[in-house]
C-alpha atoms as a PDB file:
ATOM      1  CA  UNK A   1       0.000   0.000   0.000  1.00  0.00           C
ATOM      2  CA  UNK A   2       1.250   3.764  -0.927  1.00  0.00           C
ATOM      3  CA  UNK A   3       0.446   6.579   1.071  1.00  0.00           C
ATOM      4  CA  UNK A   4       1.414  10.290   0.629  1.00  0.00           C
ATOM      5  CA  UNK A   5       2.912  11.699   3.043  1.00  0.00           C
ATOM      6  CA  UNK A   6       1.956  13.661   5.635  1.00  0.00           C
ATOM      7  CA  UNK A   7       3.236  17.121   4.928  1.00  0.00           C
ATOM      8  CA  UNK A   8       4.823  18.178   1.750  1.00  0.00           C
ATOM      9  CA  UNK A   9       8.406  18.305   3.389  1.00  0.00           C
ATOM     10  CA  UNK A  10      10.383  19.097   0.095  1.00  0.00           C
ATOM     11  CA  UNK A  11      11.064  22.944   0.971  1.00  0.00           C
ATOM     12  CA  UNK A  12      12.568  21.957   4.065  1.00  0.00           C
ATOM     13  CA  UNK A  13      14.626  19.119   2.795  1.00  0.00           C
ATOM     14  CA  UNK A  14      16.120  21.746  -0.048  1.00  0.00           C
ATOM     15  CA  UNK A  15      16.905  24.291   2.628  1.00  0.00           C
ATOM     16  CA  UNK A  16      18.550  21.936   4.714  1.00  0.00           C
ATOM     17  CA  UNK A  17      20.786  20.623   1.330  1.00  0.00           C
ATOM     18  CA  UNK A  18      21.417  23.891   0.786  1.00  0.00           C
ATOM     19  CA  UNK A  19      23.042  24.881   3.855  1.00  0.00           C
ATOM     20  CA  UNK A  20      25.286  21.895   4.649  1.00  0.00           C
ATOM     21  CA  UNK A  21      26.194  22.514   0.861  1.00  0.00           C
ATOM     22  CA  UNK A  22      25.189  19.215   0.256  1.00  0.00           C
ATOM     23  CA  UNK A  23      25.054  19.463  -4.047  1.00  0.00           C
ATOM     24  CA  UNK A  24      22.287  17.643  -4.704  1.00  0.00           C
ATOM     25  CA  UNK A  25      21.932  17.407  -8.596  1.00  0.00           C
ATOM     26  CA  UNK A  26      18.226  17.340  -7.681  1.00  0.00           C
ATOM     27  CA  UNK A  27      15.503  17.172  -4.609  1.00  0.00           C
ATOM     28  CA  UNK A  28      13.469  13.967  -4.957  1.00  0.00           C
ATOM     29  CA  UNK A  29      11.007  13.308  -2.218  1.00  0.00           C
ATOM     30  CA  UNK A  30      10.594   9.550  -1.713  1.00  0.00           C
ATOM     31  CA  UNK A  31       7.438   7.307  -2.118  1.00  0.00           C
ATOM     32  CA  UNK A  32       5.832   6.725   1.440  1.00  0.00           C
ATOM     33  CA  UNK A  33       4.647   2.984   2.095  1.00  0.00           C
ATOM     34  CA  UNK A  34       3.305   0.912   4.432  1.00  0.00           C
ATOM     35  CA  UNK A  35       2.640  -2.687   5.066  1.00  0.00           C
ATOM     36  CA  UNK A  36       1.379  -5.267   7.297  1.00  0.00           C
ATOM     37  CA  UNK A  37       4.303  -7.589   8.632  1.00  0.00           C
ATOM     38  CA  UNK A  38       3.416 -10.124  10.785  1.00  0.00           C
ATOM     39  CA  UNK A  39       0.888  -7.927  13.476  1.00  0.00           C
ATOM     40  CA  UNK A  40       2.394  -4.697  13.158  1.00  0.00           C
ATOM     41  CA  UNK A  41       2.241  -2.240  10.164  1.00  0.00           C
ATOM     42  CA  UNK A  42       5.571  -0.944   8.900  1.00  0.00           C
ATOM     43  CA  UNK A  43       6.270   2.470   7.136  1.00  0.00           C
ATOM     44  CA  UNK A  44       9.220   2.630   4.574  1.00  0.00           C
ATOM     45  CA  UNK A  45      10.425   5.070   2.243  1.00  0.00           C
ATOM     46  CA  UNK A  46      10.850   4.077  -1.394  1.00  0.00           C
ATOM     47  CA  UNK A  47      13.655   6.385  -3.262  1.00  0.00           C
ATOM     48  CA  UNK A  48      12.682   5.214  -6.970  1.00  0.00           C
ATOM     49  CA  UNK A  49      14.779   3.431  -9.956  1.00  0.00           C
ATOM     50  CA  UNK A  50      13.583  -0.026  -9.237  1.00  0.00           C
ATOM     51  CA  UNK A  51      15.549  -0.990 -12.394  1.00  0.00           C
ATOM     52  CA  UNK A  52      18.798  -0.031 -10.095  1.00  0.00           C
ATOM     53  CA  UNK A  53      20.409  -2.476  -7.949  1.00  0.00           C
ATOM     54  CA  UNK A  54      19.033  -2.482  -4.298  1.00  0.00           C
ATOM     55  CA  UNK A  55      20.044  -1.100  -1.319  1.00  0.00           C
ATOM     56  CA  UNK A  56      17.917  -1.320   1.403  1.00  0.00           C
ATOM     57  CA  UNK A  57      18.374   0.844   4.456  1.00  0.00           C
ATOM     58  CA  UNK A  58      18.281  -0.177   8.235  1.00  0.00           C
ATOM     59  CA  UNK A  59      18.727   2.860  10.550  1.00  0.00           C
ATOM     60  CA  UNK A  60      19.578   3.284  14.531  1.00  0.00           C
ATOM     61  CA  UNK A  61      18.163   2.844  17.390  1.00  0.00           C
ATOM     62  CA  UNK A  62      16.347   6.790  18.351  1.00  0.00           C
ATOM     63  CA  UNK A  63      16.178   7.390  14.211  1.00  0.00           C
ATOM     64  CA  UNK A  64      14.093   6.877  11.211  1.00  0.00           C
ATOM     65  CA  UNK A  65      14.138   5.561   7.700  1.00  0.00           C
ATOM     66  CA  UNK A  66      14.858  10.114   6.791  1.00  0.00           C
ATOM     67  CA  UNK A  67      18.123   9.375   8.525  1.00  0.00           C
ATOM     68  CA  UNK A  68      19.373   8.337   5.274  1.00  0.00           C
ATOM     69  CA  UNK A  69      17.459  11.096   3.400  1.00  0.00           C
ATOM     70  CA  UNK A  70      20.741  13.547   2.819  1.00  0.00           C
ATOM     71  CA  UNK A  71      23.008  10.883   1.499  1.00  0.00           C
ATOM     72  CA  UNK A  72      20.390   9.325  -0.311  1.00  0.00           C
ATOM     73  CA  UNK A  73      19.988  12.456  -2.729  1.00  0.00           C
ATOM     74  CA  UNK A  74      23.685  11.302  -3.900  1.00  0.00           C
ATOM     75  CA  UNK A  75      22.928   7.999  -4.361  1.00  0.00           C
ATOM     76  CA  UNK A  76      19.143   7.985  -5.571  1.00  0.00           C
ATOM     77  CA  UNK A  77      20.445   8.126  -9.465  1.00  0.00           C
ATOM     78  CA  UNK A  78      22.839   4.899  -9.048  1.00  0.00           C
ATOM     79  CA  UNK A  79      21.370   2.099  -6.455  1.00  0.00           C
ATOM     80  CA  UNK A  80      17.433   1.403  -5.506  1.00  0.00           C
ATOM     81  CA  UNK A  81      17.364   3.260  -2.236  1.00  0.00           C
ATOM     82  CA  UNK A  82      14.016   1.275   0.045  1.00  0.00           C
ATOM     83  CA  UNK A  83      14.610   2.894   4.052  1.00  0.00           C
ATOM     84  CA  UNK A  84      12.335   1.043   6.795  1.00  0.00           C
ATOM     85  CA  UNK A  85      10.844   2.379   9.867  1.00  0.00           C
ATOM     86  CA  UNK A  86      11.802   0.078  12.554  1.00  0.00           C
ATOM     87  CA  UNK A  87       9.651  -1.400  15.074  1.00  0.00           C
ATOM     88  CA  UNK A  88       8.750   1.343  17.530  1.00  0.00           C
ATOM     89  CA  UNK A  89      10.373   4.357  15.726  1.00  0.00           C
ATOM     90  CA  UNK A  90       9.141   6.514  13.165  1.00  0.00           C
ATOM     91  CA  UNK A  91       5.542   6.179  11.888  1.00  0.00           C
ATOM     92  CA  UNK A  92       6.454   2.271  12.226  1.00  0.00           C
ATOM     93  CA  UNK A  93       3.972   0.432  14.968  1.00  0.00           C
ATOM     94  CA  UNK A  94       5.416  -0.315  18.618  1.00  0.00           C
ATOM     95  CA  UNK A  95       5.677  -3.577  19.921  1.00  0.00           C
ATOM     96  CA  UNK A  96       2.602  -4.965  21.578  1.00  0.00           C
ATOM     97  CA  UNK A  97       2.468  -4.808  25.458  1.00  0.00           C
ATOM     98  CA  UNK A  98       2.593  -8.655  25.846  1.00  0.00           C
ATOM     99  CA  UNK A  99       5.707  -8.965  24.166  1.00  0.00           C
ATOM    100  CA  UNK A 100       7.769  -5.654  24.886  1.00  0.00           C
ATOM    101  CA  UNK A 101       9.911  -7.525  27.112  1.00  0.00           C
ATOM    102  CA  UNK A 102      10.765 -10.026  24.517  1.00  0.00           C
ATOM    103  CA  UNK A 103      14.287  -9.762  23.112  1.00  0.00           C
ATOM    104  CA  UNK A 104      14.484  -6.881  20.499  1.00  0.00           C
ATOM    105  CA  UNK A 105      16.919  -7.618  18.516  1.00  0.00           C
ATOM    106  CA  UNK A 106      14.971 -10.645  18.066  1.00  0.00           C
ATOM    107  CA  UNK A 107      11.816  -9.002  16.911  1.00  0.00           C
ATOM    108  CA  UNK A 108      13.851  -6.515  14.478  1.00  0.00           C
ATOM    109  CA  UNK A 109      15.509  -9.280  12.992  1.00  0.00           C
ATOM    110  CA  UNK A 110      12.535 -11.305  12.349  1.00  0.00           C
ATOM    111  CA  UNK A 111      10.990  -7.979  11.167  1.00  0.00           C
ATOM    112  CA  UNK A 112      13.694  -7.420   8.152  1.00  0.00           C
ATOM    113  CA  UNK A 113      13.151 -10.892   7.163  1.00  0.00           C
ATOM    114  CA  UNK A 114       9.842 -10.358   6.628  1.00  0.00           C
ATOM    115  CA  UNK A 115      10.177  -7.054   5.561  1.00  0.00           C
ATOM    116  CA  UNK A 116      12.810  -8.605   2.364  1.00  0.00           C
ATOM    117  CA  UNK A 117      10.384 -11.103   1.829  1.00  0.00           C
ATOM    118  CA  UNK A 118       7.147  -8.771   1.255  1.00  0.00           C
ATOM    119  CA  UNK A 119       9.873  -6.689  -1.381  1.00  0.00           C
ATOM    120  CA  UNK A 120      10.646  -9.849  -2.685  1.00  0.00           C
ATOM    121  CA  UNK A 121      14.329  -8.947  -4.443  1.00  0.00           C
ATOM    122  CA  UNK A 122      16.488 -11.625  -5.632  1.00  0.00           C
ATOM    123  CA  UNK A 123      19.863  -9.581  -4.290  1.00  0.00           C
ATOM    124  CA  UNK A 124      20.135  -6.890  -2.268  1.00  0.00           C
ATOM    125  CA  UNK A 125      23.086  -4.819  -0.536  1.00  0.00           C
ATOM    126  CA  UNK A 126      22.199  -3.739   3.252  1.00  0.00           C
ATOM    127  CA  UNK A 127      23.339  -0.729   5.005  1.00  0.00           C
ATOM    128  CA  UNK A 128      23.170  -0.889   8.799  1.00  0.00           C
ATOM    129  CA  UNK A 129      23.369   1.527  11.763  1.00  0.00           C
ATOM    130  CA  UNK A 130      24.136   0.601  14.661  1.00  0.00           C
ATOM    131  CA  UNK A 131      20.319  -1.194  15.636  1.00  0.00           C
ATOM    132  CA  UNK A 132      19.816  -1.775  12.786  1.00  0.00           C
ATOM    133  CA  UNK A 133      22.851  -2.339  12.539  1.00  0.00           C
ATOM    134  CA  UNK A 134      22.753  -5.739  14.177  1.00  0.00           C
ATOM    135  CA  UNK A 135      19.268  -7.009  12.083  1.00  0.00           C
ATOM    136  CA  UNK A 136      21.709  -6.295   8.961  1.00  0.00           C
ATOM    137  CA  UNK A 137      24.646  -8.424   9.829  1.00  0.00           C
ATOM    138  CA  UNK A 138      22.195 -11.774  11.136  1.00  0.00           C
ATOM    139  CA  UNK A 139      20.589 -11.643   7.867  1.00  0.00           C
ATOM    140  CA  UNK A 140      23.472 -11.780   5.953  1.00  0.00           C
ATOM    141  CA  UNK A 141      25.061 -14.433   7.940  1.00  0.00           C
ATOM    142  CA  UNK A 142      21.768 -16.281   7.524  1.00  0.00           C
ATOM    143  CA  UNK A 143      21.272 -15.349   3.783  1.00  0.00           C
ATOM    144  CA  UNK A 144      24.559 -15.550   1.830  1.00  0.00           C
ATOM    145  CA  UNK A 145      22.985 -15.832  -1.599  1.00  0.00           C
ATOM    146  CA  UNK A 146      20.401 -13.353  -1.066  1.00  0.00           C
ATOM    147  CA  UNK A 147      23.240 -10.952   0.164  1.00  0.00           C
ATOM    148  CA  UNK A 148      25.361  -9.049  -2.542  1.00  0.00           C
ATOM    149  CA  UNK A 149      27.186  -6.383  -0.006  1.00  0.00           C
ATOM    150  CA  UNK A 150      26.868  -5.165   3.482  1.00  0.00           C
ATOM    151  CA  UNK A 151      27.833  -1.915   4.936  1.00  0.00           C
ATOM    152  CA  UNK A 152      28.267  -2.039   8.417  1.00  0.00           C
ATOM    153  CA  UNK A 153      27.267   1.521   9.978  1.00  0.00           C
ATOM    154  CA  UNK A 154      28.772   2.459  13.602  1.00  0.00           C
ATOM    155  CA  UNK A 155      28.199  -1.533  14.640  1.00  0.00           C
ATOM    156  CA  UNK A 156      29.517  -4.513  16.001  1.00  0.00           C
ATOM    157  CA  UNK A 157      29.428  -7.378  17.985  1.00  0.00           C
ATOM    158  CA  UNK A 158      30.814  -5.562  20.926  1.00  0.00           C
ATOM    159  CA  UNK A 159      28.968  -1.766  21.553  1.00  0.00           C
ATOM    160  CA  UNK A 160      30.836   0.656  23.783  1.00  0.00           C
ATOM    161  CA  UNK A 161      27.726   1.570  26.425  1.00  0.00           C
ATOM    162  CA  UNK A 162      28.290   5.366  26.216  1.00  0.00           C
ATOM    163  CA  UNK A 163      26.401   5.740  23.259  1.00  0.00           C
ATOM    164  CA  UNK A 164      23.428   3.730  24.263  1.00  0.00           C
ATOM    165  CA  UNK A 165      23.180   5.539  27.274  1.00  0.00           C
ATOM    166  CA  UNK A 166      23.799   9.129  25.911  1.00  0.00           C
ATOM    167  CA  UNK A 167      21.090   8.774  23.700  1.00  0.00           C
ATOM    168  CA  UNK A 168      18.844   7.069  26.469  1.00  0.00           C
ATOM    169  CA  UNK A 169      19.797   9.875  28.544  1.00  0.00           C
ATOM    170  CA  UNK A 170      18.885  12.524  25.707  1.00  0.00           C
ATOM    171  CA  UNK A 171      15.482  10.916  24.939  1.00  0.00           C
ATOM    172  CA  UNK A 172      14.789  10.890  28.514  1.00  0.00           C
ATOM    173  CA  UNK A 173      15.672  14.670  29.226  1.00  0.00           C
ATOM    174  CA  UNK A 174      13.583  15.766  26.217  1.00  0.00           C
ATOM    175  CA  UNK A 175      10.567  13.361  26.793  1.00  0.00           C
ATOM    176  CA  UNK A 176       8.113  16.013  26.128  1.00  0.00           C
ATOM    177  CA  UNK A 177       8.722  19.809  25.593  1.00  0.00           C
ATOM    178  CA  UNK A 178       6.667  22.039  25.092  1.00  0.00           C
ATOM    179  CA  UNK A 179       8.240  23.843  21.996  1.00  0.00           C
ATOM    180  CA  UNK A 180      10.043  22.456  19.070  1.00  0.00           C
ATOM    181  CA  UNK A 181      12.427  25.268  19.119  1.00  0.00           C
ATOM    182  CA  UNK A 182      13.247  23.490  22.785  1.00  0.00           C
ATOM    183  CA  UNK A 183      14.009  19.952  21.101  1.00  0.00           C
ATOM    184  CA  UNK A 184      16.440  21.890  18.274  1.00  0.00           C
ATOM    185  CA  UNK A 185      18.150  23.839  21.107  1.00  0.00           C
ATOM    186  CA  UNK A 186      19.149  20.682  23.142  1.00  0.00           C
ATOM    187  CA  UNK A 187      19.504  18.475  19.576  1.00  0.00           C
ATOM    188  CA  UNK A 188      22.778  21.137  18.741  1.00  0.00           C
ATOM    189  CA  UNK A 189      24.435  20.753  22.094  1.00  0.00           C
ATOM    190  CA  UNK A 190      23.648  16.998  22.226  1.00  0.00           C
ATOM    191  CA  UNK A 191      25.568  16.787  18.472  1.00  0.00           C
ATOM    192  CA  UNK A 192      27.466  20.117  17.758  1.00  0.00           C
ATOM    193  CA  UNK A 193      29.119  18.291  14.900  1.00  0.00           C
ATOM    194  CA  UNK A 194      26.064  18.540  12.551  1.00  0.00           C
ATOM    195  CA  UNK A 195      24.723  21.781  11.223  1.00  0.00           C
ATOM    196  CA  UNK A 196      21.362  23.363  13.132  1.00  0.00           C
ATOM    197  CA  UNK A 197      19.447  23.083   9.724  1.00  0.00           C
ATOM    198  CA  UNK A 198      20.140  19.307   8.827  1.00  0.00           C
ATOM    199  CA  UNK A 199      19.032  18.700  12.897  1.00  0.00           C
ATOM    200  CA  UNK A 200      16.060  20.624  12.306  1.00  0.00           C
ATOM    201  CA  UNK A 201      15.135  18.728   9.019  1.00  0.00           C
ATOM    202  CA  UNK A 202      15.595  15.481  10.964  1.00  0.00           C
ATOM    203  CA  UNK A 203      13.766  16.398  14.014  1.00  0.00           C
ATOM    204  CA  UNK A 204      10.666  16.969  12.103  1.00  0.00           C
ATOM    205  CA  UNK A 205      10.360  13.537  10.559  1.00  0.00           C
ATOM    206  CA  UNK A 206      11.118  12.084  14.603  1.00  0.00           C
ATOM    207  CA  UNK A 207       8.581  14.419  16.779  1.00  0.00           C
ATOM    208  CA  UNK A 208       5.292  14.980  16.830  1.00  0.00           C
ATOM    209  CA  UNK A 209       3.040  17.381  18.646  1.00  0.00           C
ATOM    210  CA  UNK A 210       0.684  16.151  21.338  1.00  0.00           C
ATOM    211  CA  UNK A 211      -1.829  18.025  24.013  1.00  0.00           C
ATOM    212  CA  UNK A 212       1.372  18.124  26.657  1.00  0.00           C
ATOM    213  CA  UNK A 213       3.522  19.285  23.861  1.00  0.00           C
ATOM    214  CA  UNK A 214       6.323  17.970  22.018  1.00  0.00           C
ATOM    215  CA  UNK A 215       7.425  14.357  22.414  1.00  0.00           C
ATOM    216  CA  UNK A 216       9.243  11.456  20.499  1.00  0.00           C
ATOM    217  CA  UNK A 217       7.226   9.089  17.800  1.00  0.00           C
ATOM    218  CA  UNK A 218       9.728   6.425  19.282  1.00  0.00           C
ATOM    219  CA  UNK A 219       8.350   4.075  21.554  1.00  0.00           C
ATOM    220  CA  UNK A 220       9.086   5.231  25.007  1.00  0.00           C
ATOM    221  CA  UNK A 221       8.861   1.960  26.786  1.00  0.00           C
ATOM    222  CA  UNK A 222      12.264   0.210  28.405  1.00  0.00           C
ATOM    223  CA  UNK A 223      13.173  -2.736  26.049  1.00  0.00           C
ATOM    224  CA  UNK A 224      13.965  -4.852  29.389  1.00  0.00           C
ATOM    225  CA  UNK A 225      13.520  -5.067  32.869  1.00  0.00           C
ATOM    226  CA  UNK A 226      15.864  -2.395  33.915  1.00  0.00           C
ATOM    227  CA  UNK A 227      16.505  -2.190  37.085  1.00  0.00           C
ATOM    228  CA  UNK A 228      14.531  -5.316  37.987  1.00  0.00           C
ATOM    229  CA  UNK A 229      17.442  -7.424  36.128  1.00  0.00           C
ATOM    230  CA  UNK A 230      20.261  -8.272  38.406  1.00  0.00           C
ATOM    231  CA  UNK A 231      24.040  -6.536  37.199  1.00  0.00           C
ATOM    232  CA  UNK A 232      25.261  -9.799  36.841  1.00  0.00           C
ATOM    233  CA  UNK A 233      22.778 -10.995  34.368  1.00  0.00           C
ATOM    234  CA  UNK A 234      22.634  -8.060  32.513  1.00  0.00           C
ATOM    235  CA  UNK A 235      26.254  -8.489  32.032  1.00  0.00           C
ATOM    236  CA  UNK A 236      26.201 -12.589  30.886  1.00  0.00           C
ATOM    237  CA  UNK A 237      23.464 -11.477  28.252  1.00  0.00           C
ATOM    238  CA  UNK A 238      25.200  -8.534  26.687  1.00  0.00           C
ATOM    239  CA  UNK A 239      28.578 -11.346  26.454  1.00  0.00           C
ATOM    240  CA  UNK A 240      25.857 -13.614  25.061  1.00  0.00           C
ATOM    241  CA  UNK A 241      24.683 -11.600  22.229  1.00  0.00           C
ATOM    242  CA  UNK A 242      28.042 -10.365  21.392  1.00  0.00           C
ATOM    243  CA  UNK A 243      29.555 -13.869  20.816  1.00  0.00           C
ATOM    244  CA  UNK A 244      26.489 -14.651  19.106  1.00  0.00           C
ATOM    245  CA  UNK A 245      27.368 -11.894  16.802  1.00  0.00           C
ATOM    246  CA  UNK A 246      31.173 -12.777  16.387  1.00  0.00           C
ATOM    247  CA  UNK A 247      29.836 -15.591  15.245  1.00  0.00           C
ATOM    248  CA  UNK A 248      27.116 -14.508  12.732  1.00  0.00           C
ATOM    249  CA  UNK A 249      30.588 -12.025  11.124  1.00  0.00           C
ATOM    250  CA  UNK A 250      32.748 -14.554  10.686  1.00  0.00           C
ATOM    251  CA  UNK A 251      29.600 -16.452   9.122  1.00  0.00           C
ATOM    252  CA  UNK A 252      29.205 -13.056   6.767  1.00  0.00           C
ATOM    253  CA  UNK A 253      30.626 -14.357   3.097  1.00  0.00           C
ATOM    254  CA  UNK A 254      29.427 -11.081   1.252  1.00  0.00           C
ATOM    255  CA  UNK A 255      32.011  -8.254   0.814  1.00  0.00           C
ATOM    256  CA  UNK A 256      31.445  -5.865   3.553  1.00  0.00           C
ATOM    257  CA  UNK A 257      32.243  -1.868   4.069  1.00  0.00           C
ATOM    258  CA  UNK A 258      33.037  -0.995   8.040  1.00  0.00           C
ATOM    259  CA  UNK A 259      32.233   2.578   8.514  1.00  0.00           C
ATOM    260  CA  UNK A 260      33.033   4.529  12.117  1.00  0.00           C
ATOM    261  CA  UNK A 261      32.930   8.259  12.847  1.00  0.00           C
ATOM    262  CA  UNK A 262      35.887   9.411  14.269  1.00  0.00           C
ATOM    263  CA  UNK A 263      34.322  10.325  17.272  1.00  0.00           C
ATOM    264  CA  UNK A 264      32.215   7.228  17.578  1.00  0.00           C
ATOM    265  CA  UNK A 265      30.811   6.418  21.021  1.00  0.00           C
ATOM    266  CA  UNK A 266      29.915   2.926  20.013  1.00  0.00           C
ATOM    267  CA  UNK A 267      32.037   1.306  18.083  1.00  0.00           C
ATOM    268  CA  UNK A 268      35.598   1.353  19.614  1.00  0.00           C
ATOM    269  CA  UNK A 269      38.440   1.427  17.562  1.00  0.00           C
ATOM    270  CA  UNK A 270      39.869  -2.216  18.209  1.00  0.00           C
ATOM    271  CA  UNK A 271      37.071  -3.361  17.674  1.00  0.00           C
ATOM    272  CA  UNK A 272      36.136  -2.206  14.069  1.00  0.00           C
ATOM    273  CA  UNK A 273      39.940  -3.515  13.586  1.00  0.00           C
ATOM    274  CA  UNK A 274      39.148  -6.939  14.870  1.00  0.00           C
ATOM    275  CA  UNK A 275      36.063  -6.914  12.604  1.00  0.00           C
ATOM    276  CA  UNK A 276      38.064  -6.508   9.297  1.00  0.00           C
ATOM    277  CA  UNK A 277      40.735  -9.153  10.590  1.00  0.00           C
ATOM    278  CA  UNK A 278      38.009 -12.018  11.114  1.00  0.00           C
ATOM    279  CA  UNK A 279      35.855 -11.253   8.488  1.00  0.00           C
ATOM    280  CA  UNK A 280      35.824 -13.212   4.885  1.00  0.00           C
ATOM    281  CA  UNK A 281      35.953  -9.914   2.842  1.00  0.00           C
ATOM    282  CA  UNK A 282      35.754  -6.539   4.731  1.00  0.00           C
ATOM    283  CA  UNK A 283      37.601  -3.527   5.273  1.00  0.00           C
ATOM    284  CA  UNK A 284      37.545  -0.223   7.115  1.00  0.00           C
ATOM    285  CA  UNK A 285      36.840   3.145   6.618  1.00  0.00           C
ATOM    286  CA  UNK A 286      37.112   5.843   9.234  1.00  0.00           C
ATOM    287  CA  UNK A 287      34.845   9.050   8.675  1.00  0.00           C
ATOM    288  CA  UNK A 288      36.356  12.386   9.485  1.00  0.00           C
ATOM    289  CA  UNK A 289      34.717  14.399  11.615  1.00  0.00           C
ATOM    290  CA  UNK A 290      31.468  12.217  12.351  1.00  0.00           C
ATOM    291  CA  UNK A 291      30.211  10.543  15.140  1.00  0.00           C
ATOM    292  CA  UNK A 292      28.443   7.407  14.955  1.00  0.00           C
ATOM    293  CA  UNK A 293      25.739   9.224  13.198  1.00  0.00           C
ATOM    294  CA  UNK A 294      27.912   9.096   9.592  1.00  0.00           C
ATOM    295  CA  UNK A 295      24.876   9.454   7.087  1.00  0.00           C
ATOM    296  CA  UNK A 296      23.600  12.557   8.870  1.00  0.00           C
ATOM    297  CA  UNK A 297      26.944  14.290  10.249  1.00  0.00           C
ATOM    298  CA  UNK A 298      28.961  13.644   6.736  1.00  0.00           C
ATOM    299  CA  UNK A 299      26.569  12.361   4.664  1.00  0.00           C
ATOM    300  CA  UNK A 300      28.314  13.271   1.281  1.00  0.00           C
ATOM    301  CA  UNK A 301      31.357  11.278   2.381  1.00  0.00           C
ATOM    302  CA  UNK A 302      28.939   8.340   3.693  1.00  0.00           C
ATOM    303  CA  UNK A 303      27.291   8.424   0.414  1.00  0.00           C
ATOM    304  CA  UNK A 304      30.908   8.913  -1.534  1.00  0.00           C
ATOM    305  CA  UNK A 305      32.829   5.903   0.430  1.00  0.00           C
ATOM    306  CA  UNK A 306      29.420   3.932  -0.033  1.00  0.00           C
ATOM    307  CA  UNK A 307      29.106   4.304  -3.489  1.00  0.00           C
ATOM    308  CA  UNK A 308      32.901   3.741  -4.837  1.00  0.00           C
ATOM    309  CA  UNK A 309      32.449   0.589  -2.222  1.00  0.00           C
ATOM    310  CA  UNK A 310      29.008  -0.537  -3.886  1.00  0.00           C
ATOM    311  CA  UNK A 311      30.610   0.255  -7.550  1.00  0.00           C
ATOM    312  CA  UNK A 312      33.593  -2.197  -7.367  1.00  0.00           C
ATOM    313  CA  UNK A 313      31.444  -4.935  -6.971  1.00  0.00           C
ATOM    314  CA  UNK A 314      31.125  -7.238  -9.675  1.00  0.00           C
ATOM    315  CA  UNK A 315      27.891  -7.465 -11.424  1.00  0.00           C
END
């Protein structure tokens, strides 16, 4: 099913190209969609040039599919650009109360299965931040032939927990205001690296406007127990999942791009090193002057070392 979208957003997404001198050969709004996956309906974006080969996007946990929507102005004329909402964030359904304590990475992973399924491509490249990150690299360890590329965004086995719990800490300080103008004031001193236009552009397509004010379209809800989980377990699962994922990498068979901001606060440096050593066909590339956020703090260098890396391959 297509939908248009809520507000005609093109103005703003022009202004904001135009100051972060982005040089867009043209502004292209994107197809909105949504579908019915499993029990929860899904919103993606769909960038055009179906003929093109695929890349579908998976963005981070906080985000939404208009992460991408900068860098995807570069790339729109040279790959099939499809962005999904994830569970719980953008204009994507939450998780039902009965299983919001279930494992999320889990659900999300099971969701981009079924999400690839309903597009129903015979090869597709993935690009993966950090969340979604972690959906992208178990489906390509699970699907090898379905897999042409993977670009690994900010993400790894192993996650530094500053990040996580800057952001948590962000979300929770700016739960509801009551002005937007409040959200973009905190939003530049929370990433000072990014210009105030391209965080206004992105802050429109992650709030909405309520009674009480201003507040997040992600799903508020802790995805555990919190503080009812002991230290100690909390500790054997996140060891758990990351061998689990060491695993699924050195599974990965597809060639594979390793992007981290320089001033990453989740992917540590070592690590991203260890990734390229144990992995069948991957190397590194480290982003000047981005955080983990590298689509929306540089995205004409994301979309520049994704493209020459998407390019190579042979067709």
């Amino acid at each position: 099913m297509t939908t248009g979208p809520a507000v005609d957003y093109r103005e703003r997404m022009r202004g904001c190209a135009e100051a972060i001198e982005l040089g867009a050969p043209a502004i292209v709004v994107p197809a909105d969609h949504v579908v019915m996956l499993g029990d929860l309906q899904f919103h993606y974006l769909d960038w055009g040039n179906a003929h093109l080969p695929h890349l579908i996007l998976l963005h981070g946990g906080g985000l939404t599919a208009h992460t991408w929507d900068m860098a995807a102005l570069l790339l729109l004329d040279r790959y099939h650009l499809v962005a999904l909402d994830l569970r719980g964030h953008g204009d994507t359904d939450w998780t039902p109360d009965e299983h919001i304590h279930d494992e999320l990475n889990d659900l999300m992973y099971g969701d981009v299965q079924l999400f690839l399924d309903h597009l129903g491509y015979e090869r597709v490249s993935l690009a993966g931040m950090s969340l979604g990150g972690v959906a992208a690299i178990r489906y390509a360890a699970e699907h090898p032939v379905g897999v042409e590329a993977l670009v690994m965004v900010d993400v790894g086995p192993e996650s530094m927990r500053e990040a996580g719990q800057a952001t948590q800490a962000f979300h929770h300080e700016t739960d509801i205001l009551e002005r937007f103008e409040d959200f973009l004031d905190r939003a530049v001193k929370f990433n000072p690296l990014r210009k105030r236009e391209h965080i206004e552009y992105s802050l429109t397509h992650s709030l909405k406007e309520t009674p009480e004010g201003w507040t997040w379209k992600q799903d508020p809800r802790p995805r555990d127990n919190g503080a009812l989980v002991p230290e100690t377990e909390r500790i054997a699962s996140s060891e758990r999942r990351a061998a689990e994922l060491w695993t699924a990498v050195r599974a990965i068979t597809a060639p594979t791009l390793v992007l981290r901001g320089e001033h990453s606060r989740g992917l540590a440096p070592d690590v991203a090193e260890r990734l390229v050593q144990e992995m069948k066909d991957a190397h590194l590339v480290t982003v000047a002057g981005a955080t983990g956020y590298i689509p929306g703090d540089r995205p004409k260098d994301f979309a520049r070392e994704v493209d020459a890396f998407l390019s190579a391959l042979p067709r």
